[in-house]
Structures are given as structure tokens and as C-alpha cells.
N, C-alpha and C. Protein backbone atom coordinates (compact mmCIF):
# COMPACT_ATOMS: atom_id res chain seq x y z
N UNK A 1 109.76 8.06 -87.51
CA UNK A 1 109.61 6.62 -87.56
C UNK A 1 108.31 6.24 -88.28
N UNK A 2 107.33 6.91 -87.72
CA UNK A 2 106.16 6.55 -88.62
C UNK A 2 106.11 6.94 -90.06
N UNK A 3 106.49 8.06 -90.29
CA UNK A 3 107.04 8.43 -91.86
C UNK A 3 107.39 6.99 -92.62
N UNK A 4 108.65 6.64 -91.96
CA UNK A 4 109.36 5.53 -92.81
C UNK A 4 108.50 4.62 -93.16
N UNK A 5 107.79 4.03 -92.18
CA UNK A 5 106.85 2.73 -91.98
C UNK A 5 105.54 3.12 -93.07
N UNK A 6 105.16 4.61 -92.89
CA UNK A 6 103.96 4.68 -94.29
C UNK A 6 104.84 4.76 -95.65
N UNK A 7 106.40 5.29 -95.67
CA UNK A 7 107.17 5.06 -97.02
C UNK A 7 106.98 3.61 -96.89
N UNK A 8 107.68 2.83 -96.16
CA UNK A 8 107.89 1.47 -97.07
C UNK A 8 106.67 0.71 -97.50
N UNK A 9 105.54 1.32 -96.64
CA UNK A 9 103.89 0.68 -96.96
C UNK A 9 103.21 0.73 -98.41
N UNK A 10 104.00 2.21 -98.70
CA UNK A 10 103.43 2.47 -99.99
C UNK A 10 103.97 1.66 -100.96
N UNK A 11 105.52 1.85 -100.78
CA UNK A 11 106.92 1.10 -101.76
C UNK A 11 106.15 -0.26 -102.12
N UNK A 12 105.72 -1.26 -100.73
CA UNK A 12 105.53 -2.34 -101.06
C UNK A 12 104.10 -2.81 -101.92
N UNK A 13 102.98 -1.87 -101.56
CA UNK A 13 102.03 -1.29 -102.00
C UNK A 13 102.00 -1.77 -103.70
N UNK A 14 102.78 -0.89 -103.97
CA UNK A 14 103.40 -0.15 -105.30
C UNK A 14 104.04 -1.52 -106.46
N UNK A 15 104.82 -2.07 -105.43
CA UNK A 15 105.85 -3.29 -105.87
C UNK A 15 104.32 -4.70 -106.51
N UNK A 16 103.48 -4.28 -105.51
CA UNK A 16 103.28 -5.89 -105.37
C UNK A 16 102.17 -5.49 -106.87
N UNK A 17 101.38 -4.26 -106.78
CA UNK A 17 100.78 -4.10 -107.96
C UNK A 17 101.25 -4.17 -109.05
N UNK A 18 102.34 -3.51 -109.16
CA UNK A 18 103.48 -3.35 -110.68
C UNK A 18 103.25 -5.40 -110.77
N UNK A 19 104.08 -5.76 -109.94
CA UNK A 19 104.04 -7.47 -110.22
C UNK A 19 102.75 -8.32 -110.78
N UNK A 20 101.81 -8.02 -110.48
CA UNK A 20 100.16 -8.39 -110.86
C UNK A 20 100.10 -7.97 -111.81
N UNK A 21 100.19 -7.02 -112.33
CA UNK A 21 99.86 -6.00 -113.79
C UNK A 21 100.41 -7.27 -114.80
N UNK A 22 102.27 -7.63 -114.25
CA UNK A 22 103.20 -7.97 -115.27
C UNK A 22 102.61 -9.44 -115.22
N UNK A 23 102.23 -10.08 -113.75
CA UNK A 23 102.11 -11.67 -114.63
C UNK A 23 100.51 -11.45 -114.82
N UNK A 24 99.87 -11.30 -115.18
CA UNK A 24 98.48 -11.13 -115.29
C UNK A 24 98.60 -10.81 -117.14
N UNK A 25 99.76 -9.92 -117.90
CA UNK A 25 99.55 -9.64 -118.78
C UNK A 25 100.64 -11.12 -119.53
N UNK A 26 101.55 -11.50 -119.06
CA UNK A 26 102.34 -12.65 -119.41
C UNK A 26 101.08 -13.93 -119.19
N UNK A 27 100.55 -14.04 -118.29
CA UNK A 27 99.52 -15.25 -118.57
C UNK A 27 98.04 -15.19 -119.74
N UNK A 28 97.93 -13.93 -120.37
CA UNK A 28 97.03 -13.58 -121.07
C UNK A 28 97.96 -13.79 -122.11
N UNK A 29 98.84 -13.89 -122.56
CA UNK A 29 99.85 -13.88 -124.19
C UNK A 29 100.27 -15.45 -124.48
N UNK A 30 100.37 -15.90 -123.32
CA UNK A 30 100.97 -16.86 -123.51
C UNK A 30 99.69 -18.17 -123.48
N UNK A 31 98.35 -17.65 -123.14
CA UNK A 31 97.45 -18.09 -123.33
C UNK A 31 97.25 -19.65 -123.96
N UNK A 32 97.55 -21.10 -124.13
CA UNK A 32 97.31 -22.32 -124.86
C UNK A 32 98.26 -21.91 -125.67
N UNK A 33 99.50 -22.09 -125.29
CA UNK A 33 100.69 -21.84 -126.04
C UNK A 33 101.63 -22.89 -124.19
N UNK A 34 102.44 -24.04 -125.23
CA UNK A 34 103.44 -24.77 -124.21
C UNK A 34 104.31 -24.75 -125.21
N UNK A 35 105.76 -24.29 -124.43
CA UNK A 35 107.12 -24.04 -124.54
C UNK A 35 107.45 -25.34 -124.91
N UNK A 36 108.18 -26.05 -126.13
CA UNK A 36 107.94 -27.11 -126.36
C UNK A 36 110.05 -27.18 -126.49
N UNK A 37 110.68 -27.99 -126.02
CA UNK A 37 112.19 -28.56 -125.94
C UNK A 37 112.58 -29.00 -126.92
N UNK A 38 113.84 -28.55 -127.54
CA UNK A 38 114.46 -28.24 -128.56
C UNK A 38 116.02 -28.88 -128.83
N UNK A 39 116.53 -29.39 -129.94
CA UNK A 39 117.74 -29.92 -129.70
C UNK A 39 118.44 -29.28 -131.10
N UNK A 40 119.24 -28.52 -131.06
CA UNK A 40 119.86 -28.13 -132.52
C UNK A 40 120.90 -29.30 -132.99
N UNK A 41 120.75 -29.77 -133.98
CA UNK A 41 121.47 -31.12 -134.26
C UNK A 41 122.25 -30.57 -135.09
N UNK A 42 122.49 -29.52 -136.21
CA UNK A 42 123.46 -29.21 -137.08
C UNK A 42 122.91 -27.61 -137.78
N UNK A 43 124.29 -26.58 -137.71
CA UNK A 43 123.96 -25.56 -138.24
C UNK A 43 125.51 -25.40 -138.95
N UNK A 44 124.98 -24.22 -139.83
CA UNK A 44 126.41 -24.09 -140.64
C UNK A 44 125.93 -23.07 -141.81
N UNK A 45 126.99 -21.97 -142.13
CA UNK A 45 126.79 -21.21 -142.93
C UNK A 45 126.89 -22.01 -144.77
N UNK A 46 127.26 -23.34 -144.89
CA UNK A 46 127.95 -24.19 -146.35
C UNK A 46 127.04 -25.18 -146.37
N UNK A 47 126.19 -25.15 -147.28
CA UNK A 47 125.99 -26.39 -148.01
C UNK A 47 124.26 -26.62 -147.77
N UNK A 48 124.04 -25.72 -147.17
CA UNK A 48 122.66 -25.43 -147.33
C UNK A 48 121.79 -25.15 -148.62
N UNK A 49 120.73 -25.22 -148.92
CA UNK A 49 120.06 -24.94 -150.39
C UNK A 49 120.36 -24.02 -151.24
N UNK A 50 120.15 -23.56 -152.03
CA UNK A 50 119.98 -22.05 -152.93
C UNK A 50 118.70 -21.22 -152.88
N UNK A 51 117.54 -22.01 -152.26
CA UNK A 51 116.29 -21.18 -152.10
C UNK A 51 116.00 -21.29 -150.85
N UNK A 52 115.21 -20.41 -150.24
CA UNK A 52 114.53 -20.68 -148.76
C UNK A 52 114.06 -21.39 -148.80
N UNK A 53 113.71 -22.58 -147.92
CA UNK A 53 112.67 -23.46 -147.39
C UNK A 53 112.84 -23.78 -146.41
N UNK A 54 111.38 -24.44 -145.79
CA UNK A 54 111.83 -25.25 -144.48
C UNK A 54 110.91 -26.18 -144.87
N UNK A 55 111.78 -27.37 -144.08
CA UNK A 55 110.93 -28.76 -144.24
C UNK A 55 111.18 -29.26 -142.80
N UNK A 56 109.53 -30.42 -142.70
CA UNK A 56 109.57 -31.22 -141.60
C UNK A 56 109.80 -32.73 -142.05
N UNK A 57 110.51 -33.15 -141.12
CA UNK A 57 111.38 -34.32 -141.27
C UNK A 57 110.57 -35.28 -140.69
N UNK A 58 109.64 -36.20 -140.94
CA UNK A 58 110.02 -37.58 -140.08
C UNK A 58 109.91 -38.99 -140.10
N UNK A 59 111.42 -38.94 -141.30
CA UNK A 59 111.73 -40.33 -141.11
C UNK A 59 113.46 -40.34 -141.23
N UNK A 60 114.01 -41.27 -140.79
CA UNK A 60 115.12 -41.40 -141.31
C UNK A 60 115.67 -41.47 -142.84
N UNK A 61 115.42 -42.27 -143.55
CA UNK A 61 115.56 -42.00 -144.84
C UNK A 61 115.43 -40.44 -145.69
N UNK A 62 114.27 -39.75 -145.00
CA UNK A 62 113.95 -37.93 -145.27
C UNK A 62 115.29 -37.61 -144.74
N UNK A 63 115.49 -38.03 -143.76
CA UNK A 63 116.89 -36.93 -143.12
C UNK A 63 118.17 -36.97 -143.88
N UNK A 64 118.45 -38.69 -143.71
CA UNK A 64 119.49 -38.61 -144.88
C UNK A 64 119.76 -38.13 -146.48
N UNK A 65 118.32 -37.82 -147.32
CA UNK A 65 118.16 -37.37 -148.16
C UNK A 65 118.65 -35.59 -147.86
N UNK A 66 118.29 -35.70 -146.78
CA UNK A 66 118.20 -33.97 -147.07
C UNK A 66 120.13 -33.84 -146.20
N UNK A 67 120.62 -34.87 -145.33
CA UNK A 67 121.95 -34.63 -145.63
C UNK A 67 122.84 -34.83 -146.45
N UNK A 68 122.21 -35.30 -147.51
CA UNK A 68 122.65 -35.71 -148.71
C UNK A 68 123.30 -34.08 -149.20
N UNK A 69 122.17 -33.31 -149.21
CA UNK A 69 122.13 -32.19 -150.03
C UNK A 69 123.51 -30.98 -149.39
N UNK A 70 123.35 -31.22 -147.71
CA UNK A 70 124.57 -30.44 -147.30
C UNK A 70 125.94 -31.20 -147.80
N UNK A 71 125.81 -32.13 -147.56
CA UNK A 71 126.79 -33.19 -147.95
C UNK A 71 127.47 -32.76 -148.89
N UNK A 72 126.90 -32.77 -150.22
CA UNK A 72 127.55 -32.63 -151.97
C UNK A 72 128.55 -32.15 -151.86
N UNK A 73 129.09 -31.22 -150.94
CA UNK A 73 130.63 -30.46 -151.73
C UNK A 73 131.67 -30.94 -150.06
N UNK A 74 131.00 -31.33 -149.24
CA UNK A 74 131.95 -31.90 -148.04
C UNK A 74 132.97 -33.03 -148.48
N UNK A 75 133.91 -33.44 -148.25
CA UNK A 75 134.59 -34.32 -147.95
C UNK A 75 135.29 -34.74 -147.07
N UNK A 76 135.23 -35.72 -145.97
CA UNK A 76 133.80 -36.42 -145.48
C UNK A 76 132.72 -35.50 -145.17
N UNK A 77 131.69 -36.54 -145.36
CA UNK A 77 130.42 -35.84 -145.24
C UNK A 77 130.28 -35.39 -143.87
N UNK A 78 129.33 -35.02 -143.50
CA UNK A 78 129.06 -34.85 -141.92
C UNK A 78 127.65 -35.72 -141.92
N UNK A 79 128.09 -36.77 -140.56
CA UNK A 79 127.60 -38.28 -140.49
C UNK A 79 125.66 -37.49 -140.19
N UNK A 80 125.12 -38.67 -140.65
CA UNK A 80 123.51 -38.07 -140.58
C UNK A 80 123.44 -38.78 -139.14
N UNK A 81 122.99 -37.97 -137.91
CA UNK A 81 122.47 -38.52 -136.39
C UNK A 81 121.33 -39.40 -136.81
N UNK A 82 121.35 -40.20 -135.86
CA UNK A 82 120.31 -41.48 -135.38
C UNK A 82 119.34 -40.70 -134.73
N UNK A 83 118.00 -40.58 -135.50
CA UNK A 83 116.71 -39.95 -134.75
C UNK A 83 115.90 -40.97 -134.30
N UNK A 84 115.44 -41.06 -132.96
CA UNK A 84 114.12 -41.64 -132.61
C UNK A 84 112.82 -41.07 -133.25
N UNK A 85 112.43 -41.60 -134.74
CA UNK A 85 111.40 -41.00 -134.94
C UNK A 85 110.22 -41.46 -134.95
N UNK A 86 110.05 -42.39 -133.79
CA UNK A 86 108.90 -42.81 -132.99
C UNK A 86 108.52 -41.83 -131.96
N UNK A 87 109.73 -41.33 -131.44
CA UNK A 87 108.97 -40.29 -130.68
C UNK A 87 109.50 -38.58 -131.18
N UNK A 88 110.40 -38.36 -132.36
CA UNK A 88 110.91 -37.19 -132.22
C UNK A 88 110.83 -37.34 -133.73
N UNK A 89 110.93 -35.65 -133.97
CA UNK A 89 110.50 -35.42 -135.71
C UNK A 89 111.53 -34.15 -135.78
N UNK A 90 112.61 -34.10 -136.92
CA UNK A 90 113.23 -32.49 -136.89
C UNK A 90 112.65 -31.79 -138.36
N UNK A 91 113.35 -30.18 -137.39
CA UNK A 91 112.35 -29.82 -138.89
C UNK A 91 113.88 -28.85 -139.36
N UNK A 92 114.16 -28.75 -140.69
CA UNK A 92 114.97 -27.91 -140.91
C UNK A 92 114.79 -26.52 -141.86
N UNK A 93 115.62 -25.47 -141.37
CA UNK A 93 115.38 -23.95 -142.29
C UNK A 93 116.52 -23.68 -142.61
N UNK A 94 116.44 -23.88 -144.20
CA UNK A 94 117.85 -23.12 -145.11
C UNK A 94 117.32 -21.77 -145.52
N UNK A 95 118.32 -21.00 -145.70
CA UNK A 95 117.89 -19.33 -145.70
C UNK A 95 118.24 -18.76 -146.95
N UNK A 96 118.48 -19.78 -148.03
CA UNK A 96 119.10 -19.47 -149.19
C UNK A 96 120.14 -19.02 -149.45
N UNK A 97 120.76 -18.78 -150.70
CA UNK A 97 122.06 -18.42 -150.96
C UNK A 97 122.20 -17.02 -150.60
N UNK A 98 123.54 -16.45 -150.04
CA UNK A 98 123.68 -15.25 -149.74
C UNK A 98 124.55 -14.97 -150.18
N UNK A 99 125.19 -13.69 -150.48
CA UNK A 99 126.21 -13.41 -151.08
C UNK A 99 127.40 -13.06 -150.66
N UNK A 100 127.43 -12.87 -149.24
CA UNK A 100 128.36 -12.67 -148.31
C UNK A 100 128.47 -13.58 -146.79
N UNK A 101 129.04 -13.60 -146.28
CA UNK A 101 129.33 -14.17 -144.95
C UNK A 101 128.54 -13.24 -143.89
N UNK A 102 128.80 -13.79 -142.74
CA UNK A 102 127.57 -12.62 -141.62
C UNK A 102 126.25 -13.24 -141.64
N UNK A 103 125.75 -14.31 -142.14
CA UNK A 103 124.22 -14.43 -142.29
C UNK A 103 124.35 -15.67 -141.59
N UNK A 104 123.23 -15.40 -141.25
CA UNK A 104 122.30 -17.13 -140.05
C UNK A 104 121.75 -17.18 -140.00
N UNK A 105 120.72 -18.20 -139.62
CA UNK A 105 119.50 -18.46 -138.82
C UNK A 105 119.09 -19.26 -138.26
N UNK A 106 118.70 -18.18 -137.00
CA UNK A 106 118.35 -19.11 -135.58
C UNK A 106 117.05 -19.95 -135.37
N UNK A 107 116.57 -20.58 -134.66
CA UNK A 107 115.53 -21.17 -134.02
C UNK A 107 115.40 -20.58 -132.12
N UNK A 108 114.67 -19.67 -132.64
CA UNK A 108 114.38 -18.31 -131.35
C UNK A 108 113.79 -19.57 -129.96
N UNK A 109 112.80 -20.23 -130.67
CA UNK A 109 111.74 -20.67 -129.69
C UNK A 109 110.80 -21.73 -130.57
N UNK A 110 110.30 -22.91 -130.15
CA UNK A 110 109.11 -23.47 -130.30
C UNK A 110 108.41 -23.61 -129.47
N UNK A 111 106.93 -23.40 -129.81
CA UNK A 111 105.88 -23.32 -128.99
C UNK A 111 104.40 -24.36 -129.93
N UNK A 112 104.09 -25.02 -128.96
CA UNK A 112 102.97 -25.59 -129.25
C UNK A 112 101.50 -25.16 -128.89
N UNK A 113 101.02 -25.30 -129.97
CA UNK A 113 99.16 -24.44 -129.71
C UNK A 113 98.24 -25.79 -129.56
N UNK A 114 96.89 -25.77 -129.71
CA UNK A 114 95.94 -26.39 -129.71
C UNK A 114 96.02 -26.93 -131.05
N UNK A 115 96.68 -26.53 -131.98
CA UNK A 115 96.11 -26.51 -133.49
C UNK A 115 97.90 -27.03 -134.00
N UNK A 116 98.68 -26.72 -133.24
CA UNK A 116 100.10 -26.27 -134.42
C UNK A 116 101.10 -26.62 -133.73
N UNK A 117 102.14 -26.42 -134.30
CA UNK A 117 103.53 -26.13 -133.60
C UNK A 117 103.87 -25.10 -134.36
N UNK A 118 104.51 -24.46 -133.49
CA UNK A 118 105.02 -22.77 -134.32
C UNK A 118 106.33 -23.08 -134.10
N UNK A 119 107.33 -22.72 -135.06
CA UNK A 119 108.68 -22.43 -134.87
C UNK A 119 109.11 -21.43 -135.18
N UNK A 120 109.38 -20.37 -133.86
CA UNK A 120 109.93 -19.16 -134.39
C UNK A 120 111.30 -18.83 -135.23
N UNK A 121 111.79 -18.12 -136.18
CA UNK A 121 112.59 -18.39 -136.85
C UNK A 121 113.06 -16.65 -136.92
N UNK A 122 114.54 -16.57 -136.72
CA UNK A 122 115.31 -15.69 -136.56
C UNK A 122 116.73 -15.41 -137.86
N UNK A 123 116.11 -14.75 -139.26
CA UNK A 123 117.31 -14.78 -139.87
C UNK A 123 118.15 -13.62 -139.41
N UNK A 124 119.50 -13.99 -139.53
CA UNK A 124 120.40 -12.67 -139.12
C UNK A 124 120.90 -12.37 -140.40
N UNK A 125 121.20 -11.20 -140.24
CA UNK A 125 121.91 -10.51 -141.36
C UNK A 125 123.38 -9.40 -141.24
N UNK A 126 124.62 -9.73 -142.01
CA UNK A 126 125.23 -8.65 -141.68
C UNK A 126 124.91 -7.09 -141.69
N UNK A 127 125.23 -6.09 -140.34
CA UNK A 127 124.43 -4.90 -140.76
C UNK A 127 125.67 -4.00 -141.67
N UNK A 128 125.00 -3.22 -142.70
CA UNK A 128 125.60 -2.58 -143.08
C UNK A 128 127.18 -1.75 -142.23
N UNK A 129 128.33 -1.53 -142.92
CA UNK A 129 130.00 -1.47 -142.84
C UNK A 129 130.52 -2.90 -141.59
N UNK A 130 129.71 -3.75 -141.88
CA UNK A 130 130.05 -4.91 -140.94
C UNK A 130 131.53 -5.70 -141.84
N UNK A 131 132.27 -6.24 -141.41
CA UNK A 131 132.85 -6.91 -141.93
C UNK A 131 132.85 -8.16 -142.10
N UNK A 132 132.84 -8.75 -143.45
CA UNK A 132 132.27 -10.35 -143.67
C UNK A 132 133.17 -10.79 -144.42
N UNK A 133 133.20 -12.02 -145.03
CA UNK A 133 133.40 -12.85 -145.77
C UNK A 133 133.08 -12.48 -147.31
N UNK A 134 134.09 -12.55 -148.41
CA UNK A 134 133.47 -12.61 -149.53
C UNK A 134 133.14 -13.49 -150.40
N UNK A 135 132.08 -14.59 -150.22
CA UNK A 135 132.14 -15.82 -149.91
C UNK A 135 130.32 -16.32 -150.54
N UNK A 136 130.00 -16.93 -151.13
CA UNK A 136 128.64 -17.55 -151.60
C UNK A 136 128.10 -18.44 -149.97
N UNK A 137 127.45 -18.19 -148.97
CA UNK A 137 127.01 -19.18 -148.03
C UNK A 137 125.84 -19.49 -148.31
N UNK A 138 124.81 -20.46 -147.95
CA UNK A 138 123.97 -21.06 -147.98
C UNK A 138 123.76 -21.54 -146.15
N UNK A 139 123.19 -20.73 -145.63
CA UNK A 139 122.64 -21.02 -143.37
C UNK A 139 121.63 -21.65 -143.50
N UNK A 140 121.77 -22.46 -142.90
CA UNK A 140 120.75 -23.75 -142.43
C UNK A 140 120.79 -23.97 -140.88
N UNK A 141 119.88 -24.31 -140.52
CA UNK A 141 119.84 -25.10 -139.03
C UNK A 141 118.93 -26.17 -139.15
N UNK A 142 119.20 -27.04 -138.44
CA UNK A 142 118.30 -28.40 -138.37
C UNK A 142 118.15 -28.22 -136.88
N UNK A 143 116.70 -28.82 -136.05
CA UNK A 143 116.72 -29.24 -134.84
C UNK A 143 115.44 -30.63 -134.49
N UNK A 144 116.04 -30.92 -133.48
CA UNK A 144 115.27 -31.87 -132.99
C UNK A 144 113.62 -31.75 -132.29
N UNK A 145 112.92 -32.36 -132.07
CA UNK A 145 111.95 -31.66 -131.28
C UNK A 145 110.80 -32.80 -131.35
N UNK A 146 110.35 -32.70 -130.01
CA UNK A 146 108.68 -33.90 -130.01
C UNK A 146 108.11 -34.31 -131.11
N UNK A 147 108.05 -35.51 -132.02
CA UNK A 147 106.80 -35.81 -132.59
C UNK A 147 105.78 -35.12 -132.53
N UNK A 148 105.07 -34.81 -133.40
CA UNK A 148 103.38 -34.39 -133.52
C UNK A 148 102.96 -34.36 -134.94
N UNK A 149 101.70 -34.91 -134.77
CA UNK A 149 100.96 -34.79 -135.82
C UNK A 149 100.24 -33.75 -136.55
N UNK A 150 100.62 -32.43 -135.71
CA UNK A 150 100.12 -31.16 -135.79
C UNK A 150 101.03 -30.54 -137.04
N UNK A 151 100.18 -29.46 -137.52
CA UNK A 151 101.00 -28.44 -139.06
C UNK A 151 101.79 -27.85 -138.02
N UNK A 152 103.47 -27.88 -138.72
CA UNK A 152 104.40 -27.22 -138.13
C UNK A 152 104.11 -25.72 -138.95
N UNK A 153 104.10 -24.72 -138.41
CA UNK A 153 103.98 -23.49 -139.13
C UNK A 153 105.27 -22.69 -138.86
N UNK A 154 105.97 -22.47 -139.51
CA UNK A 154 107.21 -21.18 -139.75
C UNK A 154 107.21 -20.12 -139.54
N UNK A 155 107.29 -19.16 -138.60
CA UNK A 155 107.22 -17.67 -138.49
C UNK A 155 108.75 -17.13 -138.24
């Protein structure tokens, strides 16, 4: 009986340190960095640019310009959303022309610094003997996200 009682002493011992280690090293990374809320308003492998870019959006007239550009080969277009851009600004990433189907890109995470907004950015790619599309795409995503006056930076 006493055996057990110094096993589970240690177990818990053991548990509660492992746990300290882990948020002790999660509150050091995440350091002046806030998880900032996200709205994906439109993605699609067609009609996105021919070169990479990303742009930040904020006005209405910018948005419709730049749905202008997915627009060109749609018929009907796909309607440009009503942004509050008194309080909300989107930013969008086209991934350029690709030569096959299988390709995207995500919006992993935004995070806000002292200095920035970071938007993490996730292109996918088909992996090699994947099966795709033989097909010219152009992946884009647009999303929504807080106003700020801060440099949006792209990673």
C-alpha cells in the first residue's frame, strides 16, 4: 500500500513538472503576440492573378477593384461583400499562376505584435504522383480581419 501511494506521488510529481516546463515555454513564444479573429470571405483555385502578391484592402472601392480582377472570365461575377471598413480591413494572397490543379493557399493564423500584424500564409502544393487537374489555376484567398493602422507583414 505504501509502495502505491509513493508510485502515484512520484507520477503526480512528474505530471505537474512536465506541465510547467510546457506552459512556461508556450508563454515565452507567444510573448506580445494576440491571436487576432479572422473571417475568410472568398477562396478559389480561378481567377486569381498571374503573379504572387498580397495586398491590404481598406476601402470599398479597393475591394471591388480587386473583384473586378477575379471577376474577368466569371459569368456572373461573384457579388463583392459589404465591408465595414470603419472598423474592418481585408487583406488578400494570390499565389500566382500554376500549372496544374492541387494548389492553395491558406491563411494558417493572424497574430498581432506591438509593431505589426503578421499573417501567416500557407501555400499548398500538389505532392509529387498526386493526381490533379490539367488545368492553368490562379489560388487566392481573401479574409476579413480588425482594422489597424499597423504594417500588415506576410510570412
Amino acid at each position: 500500500m505504501k509502495k502505491s501511494l509513493l508510485l502515484i506521488g512520484v507520477i503526480l510529481s512528474f505530471c505537474a513538472c512536465v506541465g510547467a516546463k510546457q506552459d512556461g515555454k508556450a508563454q515565452s513564444s507567444d510573448a506580445g503576440k494576440k491571436s487576432l479573429d479572422y473571417k475568410v470571405l472568398l477562396e478559389d483555385s480561378y481567377g486569381g492573378t498571374d503573379t504572387a502578391e498580397n495586398r491590404v484592402i481598406t476601402n470599398q472601392e479597393e475591394l471591388e477593384k480587386v473583384y473586378g480582377i477575379i471577376n474577368r472570365t466569371r459569368r456572373p461575377g461573384i457579388e463583392v461583400p459589404q465591408v465595414d471598413f470603419a472598423e474592418n480591413m481585408v487583406v488578400a494572397v494570390f499565389m500566382g499562376q500554376r500549372s496544374s490543379g492541387g494548389n492553395r493557399v491558406e491563411i494558417e493564423k493572424i497574430e498581432e505584435t506591438t509593431d505589426a500584424i503578421q499573417v501567416y500564409v500557407r501555400k499548398v502544393q500538389p505532392g509529387e504522383g498526386d493526381m490533379t487537374s490539367m488545368a492553368i489555376t490562379n489560388p487566392f484567398i481573401f479574409a476579413e480581419l480588425p482594422r489597424s493602422d499597423k504594417e500588415v507583414v506576410f510570412k
